[in-house]
N, C-alpha and C. Protein backbone atom coordinates (compact mmCIF):
# COMPACT_ATOMS: atom_id res chain seq x y z
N UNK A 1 -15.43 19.40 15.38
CA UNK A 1 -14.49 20.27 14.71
C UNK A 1 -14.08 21.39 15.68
N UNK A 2 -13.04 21.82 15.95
CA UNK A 2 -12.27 23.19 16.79
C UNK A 2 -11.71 23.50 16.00
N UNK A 3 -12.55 24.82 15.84
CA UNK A 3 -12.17 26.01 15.21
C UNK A 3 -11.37 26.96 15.95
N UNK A 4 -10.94 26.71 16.92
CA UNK A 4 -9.93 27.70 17.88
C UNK A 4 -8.63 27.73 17.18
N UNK A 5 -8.18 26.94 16.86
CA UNK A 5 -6.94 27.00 16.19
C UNK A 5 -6.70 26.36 14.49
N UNK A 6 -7.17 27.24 13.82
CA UNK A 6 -7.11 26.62 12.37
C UNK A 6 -5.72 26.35 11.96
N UNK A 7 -5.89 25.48 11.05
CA UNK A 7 -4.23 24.79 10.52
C UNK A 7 -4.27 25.18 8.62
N UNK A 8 -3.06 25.88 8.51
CA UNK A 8 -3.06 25.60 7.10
C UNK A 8 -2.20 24.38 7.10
N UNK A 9 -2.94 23.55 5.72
CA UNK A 9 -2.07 21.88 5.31
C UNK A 9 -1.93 22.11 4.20
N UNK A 10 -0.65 21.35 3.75
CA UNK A 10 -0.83 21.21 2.19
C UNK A 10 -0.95 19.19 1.92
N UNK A 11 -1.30 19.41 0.75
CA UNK A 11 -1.73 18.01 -0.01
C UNK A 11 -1.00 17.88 -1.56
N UNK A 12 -0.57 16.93 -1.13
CA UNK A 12 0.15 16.52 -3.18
C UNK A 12 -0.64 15.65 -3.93
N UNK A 13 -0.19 15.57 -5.01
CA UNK A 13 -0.69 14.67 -6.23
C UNK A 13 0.45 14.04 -6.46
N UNK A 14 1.68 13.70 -6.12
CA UNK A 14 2.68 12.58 -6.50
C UNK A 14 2.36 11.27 -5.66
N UNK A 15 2.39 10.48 -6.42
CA UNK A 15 2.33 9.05 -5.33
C UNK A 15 1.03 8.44 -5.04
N UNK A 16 0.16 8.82 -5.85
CA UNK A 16 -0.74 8.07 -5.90
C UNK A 16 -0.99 7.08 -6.62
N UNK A 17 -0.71 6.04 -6.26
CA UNK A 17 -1.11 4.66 -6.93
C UNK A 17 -1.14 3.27 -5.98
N UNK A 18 -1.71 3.53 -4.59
CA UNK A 18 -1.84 2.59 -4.23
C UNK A 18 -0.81 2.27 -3.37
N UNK A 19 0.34 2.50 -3.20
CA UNK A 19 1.63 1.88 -2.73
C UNK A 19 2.03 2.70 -1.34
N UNK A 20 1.42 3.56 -1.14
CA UNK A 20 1.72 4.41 -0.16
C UNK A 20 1.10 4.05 1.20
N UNK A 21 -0.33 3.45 1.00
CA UNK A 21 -0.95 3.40 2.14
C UNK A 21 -2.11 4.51 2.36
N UNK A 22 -2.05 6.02 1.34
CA UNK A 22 -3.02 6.20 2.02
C UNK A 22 -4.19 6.78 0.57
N UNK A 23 -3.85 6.25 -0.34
CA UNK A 23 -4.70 5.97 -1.58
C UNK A 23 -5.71 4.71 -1.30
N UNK A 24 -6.76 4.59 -1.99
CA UNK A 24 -7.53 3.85 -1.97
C UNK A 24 -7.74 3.50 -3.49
N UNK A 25 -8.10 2.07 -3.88
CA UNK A 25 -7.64 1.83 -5.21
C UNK A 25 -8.87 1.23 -4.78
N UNK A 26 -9.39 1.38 -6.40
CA UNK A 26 -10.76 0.77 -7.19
C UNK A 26 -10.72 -0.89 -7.19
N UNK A 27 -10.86 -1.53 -6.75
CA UNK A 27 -10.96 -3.05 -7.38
C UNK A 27 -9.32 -3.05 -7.78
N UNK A 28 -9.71 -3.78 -8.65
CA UNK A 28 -7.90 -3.77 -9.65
C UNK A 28 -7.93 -2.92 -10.87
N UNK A 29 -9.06 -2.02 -10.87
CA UNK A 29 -8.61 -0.82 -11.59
C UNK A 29 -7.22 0.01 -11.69
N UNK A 30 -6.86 0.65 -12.48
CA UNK A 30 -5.93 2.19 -12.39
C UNK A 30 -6.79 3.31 -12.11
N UNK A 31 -7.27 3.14 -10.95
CA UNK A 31 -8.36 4.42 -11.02
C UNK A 31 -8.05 4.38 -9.13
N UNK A 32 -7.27 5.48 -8.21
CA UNK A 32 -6.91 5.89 -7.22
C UNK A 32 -7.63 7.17 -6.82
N UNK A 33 -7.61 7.15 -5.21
CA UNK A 33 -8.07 8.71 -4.41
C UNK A 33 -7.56 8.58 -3.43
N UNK A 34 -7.49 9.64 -3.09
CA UNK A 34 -6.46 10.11 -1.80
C UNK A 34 -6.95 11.17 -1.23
N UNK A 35 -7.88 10.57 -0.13
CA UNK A 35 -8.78 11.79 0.63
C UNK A 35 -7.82 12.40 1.09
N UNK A 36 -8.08 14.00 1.28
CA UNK A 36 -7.17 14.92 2.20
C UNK A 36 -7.87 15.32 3.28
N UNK A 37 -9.81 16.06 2.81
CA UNK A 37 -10.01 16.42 3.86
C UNK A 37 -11.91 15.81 3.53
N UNK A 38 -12.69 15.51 4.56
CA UNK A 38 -13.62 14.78 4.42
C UNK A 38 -14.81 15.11 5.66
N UNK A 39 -15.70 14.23 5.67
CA UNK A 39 -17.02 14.76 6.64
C UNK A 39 -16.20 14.63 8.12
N UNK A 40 -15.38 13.54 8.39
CA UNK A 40 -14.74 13.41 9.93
C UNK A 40 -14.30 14.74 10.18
N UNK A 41 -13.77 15.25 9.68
CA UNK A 41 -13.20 17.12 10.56
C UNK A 41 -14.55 17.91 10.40
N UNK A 42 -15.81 17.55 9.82
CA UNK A 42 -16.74 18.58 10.13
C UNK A 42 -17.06 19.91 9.53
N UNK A 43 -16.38 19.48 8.13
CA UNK A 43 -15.85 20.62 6.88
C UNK A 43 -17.59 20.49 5.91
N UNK A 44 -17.58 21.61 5.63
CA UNK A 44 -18.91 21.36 4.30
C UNK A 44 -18.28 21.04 3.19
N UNK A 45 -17.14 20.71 3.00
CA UNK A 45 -16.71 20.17 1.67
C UNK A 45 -15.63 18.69 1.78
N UNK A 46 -15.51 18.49 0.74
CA UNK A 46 -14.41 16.97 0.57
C UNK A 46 -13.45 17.79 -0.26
N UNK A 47 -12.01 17.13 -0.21
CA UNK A 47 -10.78 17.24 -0.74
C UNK A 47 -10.68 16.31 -1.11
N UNK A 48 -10.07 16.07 -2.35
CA UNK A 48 -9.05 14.51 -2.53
C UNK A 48 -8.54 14.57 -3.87
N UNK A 49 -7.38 13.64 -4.37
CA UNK A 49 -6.75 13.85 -5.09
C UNK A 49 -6.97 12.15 -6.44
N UNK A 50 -7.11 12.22 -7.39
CA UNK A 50 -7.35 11.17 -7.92
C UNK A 50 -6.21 11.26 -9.03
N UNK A 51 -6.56 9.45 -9.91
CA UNK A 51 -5.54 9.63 -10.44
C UNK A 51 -6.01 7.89 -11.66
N UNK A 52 -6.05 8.67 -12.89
CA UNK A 52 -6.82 7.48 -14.11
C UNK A 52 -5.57 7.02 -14.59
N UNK A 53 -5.58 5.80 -14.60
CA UNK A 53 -4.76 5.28 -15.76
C UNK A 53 -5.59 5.11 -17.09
N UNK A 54 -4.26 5.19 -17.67
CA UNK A 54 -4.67 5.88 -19.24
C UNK A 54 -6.01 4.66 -19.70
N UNK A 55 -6.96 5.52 -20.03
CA UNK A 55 -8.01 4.29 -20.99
C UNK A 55 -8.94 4.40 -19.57
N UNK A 56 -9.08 4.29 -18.17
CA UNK A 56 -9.66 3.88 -17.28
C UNK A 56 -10.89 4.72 -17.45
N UNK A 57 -12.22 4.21 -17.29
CA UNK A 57 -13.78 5.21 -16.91
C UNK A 57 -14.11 5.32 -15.33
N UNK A 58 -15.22 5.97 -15.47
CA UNK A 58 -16.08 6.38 -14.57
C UNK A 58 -17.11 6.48 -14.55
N UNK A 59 -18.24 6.58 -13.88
CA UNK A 59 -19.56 7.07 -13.96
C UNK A 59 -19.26 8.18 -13.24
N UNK A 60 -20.25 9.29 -13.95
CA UNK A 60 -20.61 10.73 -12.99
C UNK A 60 -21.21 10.93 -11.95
N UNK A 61 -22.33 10.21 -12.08
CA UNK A 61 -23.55 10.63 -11.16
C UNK A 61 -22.94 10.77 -9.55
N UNK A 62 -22.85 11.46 -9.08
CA UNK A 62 -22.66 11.75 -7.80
C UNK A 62 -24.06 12.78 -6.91
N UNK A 63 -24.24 12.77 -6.29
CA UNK A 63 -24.66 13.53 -5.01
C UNK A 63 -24.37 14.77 -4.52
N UNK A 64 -23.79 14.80 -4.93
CA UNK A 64 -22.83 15.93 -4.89
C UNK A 64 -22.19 16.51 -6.02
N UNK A 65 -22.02 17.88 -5.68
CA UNK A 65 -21.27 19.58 -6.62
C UNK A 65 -20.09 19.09 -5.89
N UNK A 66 -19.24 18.77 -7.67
CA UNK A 66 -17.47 18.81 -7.69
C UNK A 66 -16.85 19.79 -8.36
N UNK A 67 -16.11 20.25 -8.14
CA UNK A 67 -14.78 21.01 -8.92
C UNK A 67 -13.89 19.99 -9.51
N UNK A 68 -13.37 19.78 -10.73
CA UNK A 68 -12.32 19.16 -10.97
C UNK A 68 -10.96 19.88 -11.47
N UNK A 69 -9.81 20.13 -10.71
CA UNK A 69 -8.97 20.97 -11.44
C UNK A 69 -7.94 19.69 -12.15
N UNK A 70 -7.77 19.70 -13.32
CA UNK A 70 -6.86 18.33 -13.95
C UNK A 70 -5.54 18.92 -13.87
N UNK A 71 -4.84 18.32 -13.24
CA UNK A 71 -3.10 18.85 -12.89
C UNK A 71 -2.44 18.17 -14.31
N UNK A 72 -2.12 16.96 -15.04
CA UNK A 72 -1.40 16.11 -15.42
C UNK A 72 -2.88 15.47 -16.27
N UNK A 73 -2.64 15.73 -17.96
CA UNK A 73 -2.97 14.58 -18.08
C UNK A 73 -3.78 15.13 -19.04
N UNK A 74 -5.04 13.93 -19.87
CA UNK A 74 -6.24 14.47 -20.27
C UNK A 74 -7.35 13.74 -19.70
N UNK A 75 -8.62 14.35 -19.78
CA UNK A 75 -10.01 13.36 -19.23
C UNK A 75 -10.98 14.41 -20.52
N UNK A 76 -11.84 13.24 -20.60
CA UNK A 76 -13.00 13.09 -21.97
C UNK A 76 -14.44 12.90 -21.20
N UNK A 77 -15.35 13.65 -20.82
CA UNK A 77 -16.45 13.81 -19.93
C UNK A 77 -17.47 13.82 -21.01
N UNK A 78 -18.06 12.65 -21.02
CA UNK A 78 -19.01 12.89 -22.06
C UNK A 78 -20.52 12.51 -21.35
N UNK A 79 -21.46 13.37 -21.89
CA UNK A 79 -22.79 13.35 -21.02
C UNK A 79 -23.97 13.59 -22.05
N UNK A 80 -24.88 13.78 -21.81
CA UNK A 80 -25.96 13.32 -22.73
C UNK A 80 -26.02 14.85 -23.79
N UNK A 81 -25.47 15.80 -23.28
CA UNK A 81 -25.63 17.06 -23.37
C UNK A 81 -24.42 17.25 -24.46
N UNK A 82 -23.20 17.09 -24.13
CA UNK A 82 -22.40 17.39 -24.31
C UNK A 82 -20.83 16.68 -24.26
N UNK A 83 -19.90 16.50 -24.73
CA UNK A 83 -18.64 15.93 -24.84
C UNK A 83 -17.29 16.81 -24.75
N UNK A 84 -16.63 16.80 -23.58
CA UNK A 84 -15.69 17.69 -23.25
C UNK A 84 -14.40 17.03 -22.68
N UNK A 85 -13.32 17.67 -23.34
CA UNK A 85 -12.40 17.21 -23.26
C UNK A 85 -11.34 18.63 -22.33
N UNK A 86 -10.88 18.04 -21.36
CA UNK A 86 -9.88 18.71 -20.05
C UNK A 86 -8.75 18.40 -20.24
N UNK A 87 -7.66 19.63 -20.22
CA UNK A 87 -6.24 18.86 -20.30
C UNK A 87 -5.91 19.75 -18.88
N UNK A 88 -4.12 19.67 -18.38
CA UNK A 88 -3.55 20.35 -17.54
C UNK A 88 -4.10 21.61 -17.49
N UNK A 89 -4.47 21.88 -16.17
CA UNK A 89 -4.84 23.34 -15.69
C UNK A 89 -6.04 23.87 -16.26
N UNK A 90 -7.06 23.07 -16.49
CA UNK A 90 -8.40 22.96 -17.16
C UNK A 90 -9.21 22.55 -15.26
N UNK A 91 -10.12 23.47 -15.30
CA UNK A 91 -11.03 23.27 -14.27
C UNK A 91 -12.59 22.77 -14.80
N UNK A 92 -12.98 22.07 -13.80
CA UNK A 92 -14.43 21.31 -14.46
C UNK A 92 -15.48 21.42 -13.44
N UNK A 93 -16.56 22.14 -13.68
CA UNK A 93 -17.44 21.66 -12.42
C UNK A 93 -18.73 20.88 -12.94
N UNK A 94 -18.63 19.73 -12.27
CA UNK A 94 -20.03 19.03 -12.34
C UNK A 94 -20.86 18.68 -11.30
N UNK A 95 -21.84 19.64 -11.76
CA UNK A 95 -23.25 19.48 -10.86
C UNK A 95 -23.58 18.44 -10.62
N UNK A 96 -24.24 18.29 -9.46
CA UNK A 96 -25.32 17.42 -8.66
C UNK A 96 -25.80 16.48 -9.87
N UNK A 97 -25.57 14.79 -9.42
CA UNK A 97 -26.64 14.59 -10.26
C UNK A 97 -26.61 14.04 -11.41
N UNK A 98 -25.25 14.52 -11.91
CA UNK A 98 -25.39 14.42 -13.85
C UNK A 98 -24.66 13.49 -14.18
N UNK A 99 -25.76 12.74 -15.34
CA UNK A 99 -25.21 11.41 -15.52
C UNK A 99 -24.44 11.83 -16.87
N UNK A 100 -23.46 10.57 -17.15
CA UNK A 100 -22.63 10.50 -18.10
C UNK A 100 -21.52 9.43 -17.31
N UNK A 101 -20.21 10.02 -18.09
CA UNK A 101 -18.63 9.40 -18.09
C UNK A 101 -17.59 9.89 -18.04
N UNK A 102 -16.29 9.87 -17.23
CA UNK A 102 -15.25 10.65 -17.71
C UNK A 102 -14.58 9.03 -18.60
N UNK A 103 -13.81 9.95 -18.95
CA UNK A 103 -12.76 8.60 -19.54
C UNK A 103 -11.31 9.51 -19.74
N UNK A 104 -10.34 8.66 -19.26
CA UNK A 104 -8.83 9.21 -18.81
C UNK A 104 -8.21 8.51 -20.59
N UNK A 105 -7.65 9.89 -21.21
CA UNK A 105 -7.41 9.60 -22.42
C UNK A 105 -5.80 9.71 -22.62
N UNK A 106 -5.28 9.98 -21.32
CA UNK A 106 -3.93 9.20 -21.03
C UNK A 106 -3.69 9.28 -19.78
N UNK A 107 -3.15 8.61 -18.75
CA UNK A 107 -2.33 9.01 -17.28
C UNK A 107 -3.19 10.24 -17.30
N UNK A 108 -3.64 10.76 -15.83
CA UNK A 108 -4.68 11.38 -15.50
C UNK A 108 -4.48 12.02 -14.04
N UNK A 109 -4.46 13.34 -13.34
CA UNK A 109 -4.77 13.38 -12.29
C UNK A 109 -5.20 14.32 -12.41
N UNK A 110 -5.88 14.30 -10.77
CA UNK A 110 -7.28 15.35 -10.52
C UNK A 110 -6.55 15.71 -8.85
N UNK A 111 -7.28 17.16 -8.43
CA UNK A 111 -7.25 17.21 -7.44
C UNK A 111 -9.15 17.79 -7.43
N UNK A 112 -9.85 17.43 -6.91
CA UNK A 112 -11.20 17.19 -6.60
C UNK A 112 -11.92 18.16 -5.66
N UNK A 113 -12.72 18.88 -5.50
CA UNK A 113 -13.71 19.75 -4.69
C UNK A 113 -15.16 19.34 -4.11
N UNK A 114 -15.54 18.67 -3.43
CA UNK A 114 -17.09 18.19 -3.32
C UNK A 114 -17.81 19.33 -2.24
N UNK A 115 -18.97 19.10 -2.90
CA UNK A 115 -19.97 20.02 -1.86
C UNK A 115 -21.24 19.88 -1.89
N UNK A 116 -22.05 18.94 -0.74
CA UNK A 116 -21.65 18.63 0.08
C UNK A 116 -20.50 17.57 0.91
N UNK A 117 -19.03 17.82 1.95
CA UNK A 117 -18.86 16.70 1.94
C UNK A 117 -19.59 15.25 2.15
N UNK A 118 -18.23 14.64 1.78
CA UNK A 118 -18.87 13.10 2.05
C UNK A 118 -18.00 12.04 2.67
């Protein structure tokens, strides 16, 4: 990583579904990501932008502390604890670790925070 010359970038959420080239699609799911920024630049965090088609799940459990800010859409996070529902401009953080589900309860996008990256 050179830190001599930092860059501000920006990153969108239009156009994710695969067709672009630089989304990565699930199997033949509706379930897309679109890394922006990741362990190769040497960052302590991950960027990326996702994107549920309506009805599509997930598992939680990750390794990692996320931020979820939901741009578009709704998601239904349900966990042993608790059942929460995110619409537009709803932020989410889920800890290390925690099992459960999201489920995209129509057309869905995320722009994503991880820490540690990955």
């Amino acid at each position: 990583m050179d830190d001599s010359a930092p860059t501000v970038r920006a990153f969108g959420t239009h156009g994710i579904d695969g067709t672009d080239g630089s989304s990565l699609q699930f199997g033949d799911r509706q379930l897309f990501i679109r890394p922006a920024v990741d362990t190769s630049e040497g960052r302590l965090f991950s960027a990326y932008s996702a994107r549920f088609g309506r009805g599509e799940r997930a598992d939680l459990p990750a390794p990692y502390e996320e931020v979820w800010v939901v741009v578009q859409g709704w998601l239904r996070i349900h966990t042993a604890c608790t059942d929460i529902t995110a619409g537009a401009g709803d932020y989410l953080h889920v800890p290390k670790n925690t099992p459960g589900e999201v489920e995209a309860l129509e057309e869905t996008t995320l722009v994503c925070i991880s820490v540690p990256a990955h």
